[in-house]
Protein backbone atom coordinates (compact mmCIF):
# COMPACT_ATOMS: atom_id res chain seq x y z
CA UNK A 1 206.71 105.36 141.65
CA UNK A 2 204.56 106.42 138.64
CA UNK A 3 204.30 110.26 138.79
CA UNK A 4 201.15 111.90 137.64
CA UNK A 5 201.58 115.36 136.01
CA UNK A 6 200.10 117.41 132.74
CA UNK A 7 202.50 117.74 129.70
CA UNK A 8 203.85 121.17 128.35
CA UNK A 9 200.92 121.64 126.26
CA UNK A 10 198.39 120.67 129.91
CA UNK A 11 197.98 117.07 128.92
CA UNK A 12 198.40 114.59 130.88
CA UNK A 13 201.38 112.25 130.79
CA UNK A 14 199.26 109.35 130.66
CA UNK A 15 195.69 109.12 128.84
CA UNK A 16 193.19 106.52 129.33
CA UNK A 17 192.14 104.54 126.10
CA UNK A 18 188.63 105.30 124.47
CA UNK A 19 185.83 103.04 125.62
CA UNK A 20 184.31 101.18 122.63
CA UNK A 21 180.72 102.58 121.50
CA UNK A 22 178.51 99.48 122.11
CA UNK A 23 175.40 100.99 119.96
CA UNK A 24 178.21 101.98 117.05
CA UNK A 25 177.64 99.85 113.76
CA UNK A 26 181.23 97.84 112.69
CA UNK A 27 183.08 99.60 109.95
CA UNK A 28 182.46 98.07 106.56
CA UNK A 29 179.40 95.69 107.52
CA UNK A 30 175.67 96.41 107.27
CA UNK A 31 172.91 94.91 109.30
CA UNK A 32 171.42 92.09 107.15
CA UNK A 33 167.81 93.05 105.74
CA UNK A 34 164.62 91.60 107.46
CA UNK A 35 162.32 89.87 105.19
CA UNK A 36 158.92 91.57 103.86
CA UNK A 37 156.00 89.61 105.40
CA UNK A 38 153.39 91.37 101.88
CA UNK A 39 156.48 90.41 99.64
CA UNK A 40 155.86 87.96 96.87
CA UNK A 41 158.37 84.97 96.79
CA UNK A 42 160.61 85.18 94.47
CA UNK A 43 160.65 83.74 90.86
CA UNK A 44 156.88 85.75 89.86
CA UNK A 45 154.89 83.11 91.69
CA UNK A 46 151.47 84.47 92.84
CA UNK A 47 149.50 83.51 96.11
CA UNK A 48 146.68 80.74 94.94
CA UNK A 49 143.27 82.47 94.42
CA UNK A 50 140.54 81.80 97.42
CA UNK A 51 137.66 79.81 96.35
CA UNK A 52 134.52 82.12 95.77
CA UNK A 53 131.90 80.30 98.36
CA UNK A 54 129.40 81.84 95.99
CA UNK A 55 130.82 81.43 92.82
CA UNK A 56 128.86 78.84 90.57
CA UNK A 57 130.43 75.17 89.88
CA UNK A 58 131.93 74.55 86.32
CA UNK A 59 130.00 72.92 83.73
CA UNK A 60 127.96 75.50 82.54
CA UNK A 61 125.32 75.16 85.44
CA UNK A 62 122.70 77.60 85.62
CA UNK A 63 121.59 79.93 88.84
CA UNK A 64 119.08 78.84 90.31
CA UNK A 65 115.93 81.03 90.62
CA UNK A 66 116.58 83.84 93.68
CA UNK A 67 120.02 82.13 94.45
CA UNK A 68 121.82 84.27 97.01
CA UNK A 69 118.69 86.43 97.93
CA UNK A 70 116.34 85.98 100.80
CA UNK A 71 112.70 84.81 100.02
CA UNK A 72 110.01 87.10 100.38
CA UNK A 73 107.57 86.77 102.60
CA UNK A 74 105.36 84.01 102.63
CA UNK A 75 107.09 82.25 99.96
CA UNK A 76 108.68 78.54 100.33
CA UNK A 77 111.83 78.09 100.54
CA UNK A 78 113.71 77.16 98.52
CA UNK A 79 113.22 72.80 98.21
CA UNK A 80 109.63 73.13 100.14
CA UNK A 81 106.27 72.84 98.85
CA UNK A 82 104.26 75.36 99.37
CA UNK A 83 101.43 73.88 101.84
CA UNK A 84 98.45 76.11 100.12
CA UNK A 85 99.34 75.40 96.80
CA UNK A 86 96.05 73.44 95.01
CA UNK A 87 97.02 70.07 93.54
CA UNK A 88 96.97 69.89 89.79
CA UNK A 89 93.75 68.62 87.62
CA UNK A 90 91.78 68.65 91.51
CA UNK A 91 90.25 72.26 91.25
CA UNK A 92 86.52 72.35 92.22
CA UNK A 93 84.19 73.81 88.74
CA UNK A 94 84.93 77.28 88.57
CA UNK A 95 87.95 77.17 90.67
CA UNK A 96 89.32 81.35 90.77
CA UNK A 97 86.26 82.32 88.61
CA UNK A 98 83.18 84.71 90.18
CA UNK A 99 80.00 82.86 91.00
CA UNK A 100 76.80 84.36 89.22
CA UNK A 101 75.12 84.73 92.65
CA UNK A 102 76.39 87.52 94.82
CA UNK A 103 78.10 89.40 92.48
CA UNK A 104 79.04 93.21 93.09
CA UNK A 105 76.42 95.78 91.11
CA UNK A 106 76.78 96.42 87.91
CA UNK A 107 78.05 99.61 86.35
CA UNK A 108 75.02 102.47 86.74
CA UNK A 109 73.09 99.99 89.27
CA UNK A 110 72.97 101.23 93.00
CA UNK A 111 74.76 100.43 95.64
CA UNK A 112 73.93 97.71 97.94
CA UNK A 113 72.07 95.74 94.84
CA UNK A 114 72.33 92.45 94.30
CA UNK A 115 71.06 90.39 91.53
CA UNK A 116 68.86 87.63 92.56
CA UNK A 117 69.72 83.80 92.68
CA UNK A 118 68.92 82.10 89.31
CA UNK A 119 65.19 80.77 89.17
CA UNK A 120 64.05 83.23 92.71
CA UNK A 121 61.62 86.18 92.36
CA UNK A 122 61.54 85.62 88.49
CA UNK A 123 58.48 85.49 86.14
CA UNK A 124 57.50 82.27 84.61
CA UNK A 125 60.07 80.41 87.93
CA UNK A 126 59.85 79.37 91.39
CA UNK A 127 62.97 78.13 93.32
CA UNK A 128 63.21 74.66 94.27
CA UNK A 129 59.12 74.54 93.31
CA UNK A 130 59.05 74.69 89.37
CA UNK A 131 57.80 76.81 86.66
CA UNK A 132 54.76 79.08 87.97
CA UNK A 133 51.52 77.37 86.24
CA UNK A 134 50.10 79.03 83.26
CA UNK A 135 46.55 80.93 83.50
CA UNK A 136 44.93 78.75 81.14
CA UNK A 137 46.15 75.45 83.23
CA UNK A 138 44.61 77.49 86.81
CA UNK A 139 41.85 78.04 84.81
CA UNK A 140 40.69 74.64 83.30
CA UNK A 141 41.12 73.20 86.93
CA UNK A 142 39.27 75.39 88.36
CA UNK A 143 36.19 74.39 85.92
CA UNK A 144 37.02 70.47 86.67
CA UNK A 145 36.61 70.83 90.08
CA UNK A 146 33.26 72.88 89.72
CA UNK A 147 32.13 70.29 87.50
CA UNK A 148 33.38 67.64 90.35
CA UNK A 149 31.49 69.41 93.35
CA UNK A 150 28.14 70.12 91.17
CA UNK A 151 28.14 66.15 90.59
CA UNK A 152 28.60 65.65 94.71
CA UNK A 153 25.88 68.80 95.31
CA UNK A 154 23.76 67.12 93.17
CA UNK A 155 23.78 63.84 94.68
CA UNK A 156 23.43 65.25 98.25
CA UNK A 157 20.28 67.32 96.95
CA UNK A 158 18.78 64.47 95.79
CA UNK A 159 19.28 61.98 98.92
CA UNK A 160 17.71 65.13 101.68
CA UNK A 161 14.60 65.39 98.32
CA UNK A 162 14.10 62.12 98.30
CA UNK A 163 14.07 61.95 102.20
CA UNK A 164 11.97 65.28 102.47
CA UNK A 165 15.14 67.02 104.24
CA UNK A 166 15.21 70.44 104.41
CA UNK A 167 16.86 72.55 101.62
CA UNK A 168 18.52 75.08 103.87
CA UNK A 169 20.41 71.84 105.49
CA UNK A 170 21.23 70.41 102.30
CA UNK A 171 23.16 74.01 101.13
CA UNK A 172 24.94 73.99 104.11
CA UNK A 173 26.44 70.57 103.60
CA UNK A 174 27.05 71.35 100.41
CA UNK A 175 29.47 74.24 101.66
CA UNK A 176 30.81 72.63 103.70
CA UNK A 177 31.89 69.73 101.83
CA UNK A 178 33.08 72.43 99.28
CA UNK A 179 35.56 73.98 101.75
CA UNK A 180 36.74 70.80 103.09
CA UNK A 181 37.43 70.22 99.28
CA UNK A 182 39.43 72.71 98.51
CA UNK A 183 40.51 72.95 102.15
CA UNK A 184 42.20 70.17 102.89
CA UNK A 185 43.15 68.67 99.30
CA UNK A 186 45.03 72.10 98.74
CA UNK A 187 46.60 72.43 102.36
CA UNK A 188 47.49 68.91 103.04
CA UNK A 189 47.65 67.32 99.17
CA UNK A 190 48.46 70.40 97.88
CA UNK A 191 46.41 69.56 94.57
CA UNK A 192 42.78 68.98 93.72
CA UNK A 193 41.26 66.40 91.64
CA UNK A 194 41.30 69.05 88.73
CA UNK A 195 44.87 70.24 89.42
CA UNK A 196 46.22 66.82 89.81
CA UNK A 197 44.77 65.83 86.23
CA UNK A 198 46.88 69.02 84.95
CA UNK A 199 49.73 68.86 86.82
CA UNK A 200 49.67 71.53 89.18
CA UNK A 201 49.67 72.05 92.64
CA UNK A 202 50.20 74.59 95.25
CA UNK A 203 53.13 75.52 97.46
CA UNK A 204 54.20 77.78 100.29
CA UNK A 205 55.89 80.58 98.92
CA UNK A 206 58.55 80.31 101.64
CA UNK A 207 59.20 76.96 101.82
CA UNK A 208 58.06 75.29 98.66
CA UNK A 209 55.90 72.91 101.06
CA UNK A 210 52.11 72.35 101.40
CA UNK A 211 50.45 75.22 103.39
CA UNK A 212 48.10 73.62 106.08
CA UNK A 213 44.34 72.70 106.29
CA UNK A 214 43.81 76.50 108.00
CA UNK A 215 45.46 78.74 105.41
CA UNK A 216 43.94 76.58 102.74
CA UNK A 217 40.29 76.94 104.23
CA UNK A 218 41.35 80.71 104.02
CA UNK A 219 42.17 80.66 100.36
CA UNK A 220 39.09 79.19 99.42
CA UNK A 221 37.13 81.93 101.50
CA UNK A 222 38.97 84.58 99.98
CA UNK A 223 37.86 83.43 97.09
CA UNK A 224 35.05 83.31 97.24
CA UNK A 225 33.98 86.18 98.48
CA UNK A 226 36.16 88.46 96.28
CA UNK A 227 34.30 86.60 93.02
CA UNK A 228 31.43 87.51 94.24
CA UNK A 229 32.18 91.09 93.17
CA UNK A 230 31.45 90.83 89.28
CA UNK A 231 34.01 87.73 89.69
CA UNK A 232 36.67 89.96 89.79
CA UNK A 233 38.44 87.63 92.67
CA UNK A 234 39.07 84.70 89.97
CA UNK A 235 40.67 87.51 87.41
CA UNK A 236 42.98 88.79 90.00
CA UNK A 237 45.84 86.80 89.20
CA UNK A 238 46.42 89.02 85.96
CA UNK A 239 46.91 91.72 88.13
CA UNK A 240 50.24 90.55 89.17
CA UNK A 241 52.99 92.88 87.77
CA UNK A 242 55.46 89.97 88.70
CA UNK A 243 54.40 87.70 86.36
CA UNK A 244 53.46 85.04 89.13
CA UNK A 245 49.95 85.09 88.48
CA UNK A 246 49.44 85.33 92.36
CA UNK A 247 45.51 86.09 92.85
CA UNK A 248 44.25 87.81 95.94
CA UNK A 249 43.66 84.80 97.87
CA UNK A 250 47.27 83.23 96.91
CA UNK A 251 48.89 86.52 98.65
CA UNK A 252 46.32 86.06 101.37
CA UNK A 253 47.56 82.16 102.32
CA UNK A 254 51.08 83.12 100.63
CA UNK A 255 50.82 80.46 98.29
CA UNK A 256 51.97 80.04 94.49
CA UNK A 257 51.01 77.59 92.00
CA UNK A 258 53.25 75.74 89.90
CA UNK A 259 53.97 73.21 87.76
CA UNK A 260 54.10 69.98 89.49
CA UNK A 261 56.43 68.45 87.36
């Protein structure tokens, strides 16, 4: 029977063996290294280089224009046509260049001015109608067609003298046949026998067009009564500071005469 006591120096006659430390590292051997997932292998190889995806290809290519940049606004991209662009060697005349009518004022000119379209509201021109007819030209048919209507008077007076008509009858045909004349080949023809054999005629002022039976029956009127004053009605074309030569009874039917050719 095993006795169980403590030893002169208070041991105890029999000591249980130390229990093995099981987080204690082994005497003499060291816990192999774990490997360095940055390291570089061994032998001074490098990882391969990552392709640049914006990096140019070899062969001395060039960059294309605004390669790697966003276009502005409003610009193709890049391989497109641009849908606005005008096709080469099809530009209308004067393509990108100012026209001569409607240009802004000139310097020292007022606001709100605008030159006039070529050949409009000029001296010695007529839009669309042709060049405004000289005085002399107005003038010689004027005395053609006097001596025209003095050959027809003459012949009327002498058929109502012969027939013992009465001369107050005979002037009064005789004015009329001058107003429908002048009436009527100026409104409707637009020329009389004199300004036919010059070349002239005479148009609307608005329209370039022939100005009617009425307004040419009121030409000839005016006319006439404004040369009865010291025929200063048949000089009143020179009073026009426009250059026109546009006699009281043209501004009264709002007629000019031209050149008809």
């Amino acid at each position: 029977m095993t006795q169980w006591g403590t030893g002169p120096n208070g041991e105890s006659g029999d000591e249980q063996p130390a229990q093995p430390d099981p987080w204690a590292k082994p005497s003499g051997a060291q816990q192999p290294a774990q490997p360095d997932p940055w390291a570089q292998p061994p032998g001074g190889s490098q990882q391969p280089a990552q392709p640049d995806p914006w990096a140019q290809p070899p062969g001395g290519g060039q960059q294309q224009p605004g390669y790697g940049q966003q276009p502005g606004y409003g610009q193709p991209q890049p391989g497109q046509t641009d849908p606005w662009a005008q096709p080469p060697g099809n530009q209308p005349p004067g393509y990108g260049q100012p026209q001569g009518y409607g240009q802004p004022p000139a310097y020292g000119q007022p606001q709100g001015y605008y030159p006039p379209a070529p050949g409009y509201n000029q001296p010695g021109a007529m839009a669309g109608t042709g060049a405004v007819a000289s005085m002399g030209t107005r003038f010689g048919a004027f005395v053609i067609d006097i001596v025209i209507l003095a050959i027809i008077n003459f012949i009327v007076g002498a058929v109502f003298a012969s027939a013992g008509g009465n001369d107050g009858v005979s002037s009064l045909l005789q004015l009329i046949i001058a107003f429908g004349y002048f009436g009527y080949l100026i409104g409707v023809n637009q020329q009389t026998l004199g300004m036919r054999l010059l070349n002239i005629r005479v148009v609307d002022a608005t329209t370039g067009g022939p100005i009617g039976i009425g307004r040419g029956l009121l030409r000839y009127l005016v006319q006439i009564l404004t040369g009865m004053l010291c025929l200063v009605g048949y000089f009143s074309p020179f009073f026009d500071k426009t250059k026109r030569y546009q006699g009281w009874h043209d501004k009264a039917a709002g007629d000019f005469v031209v050149r008809a050719g």
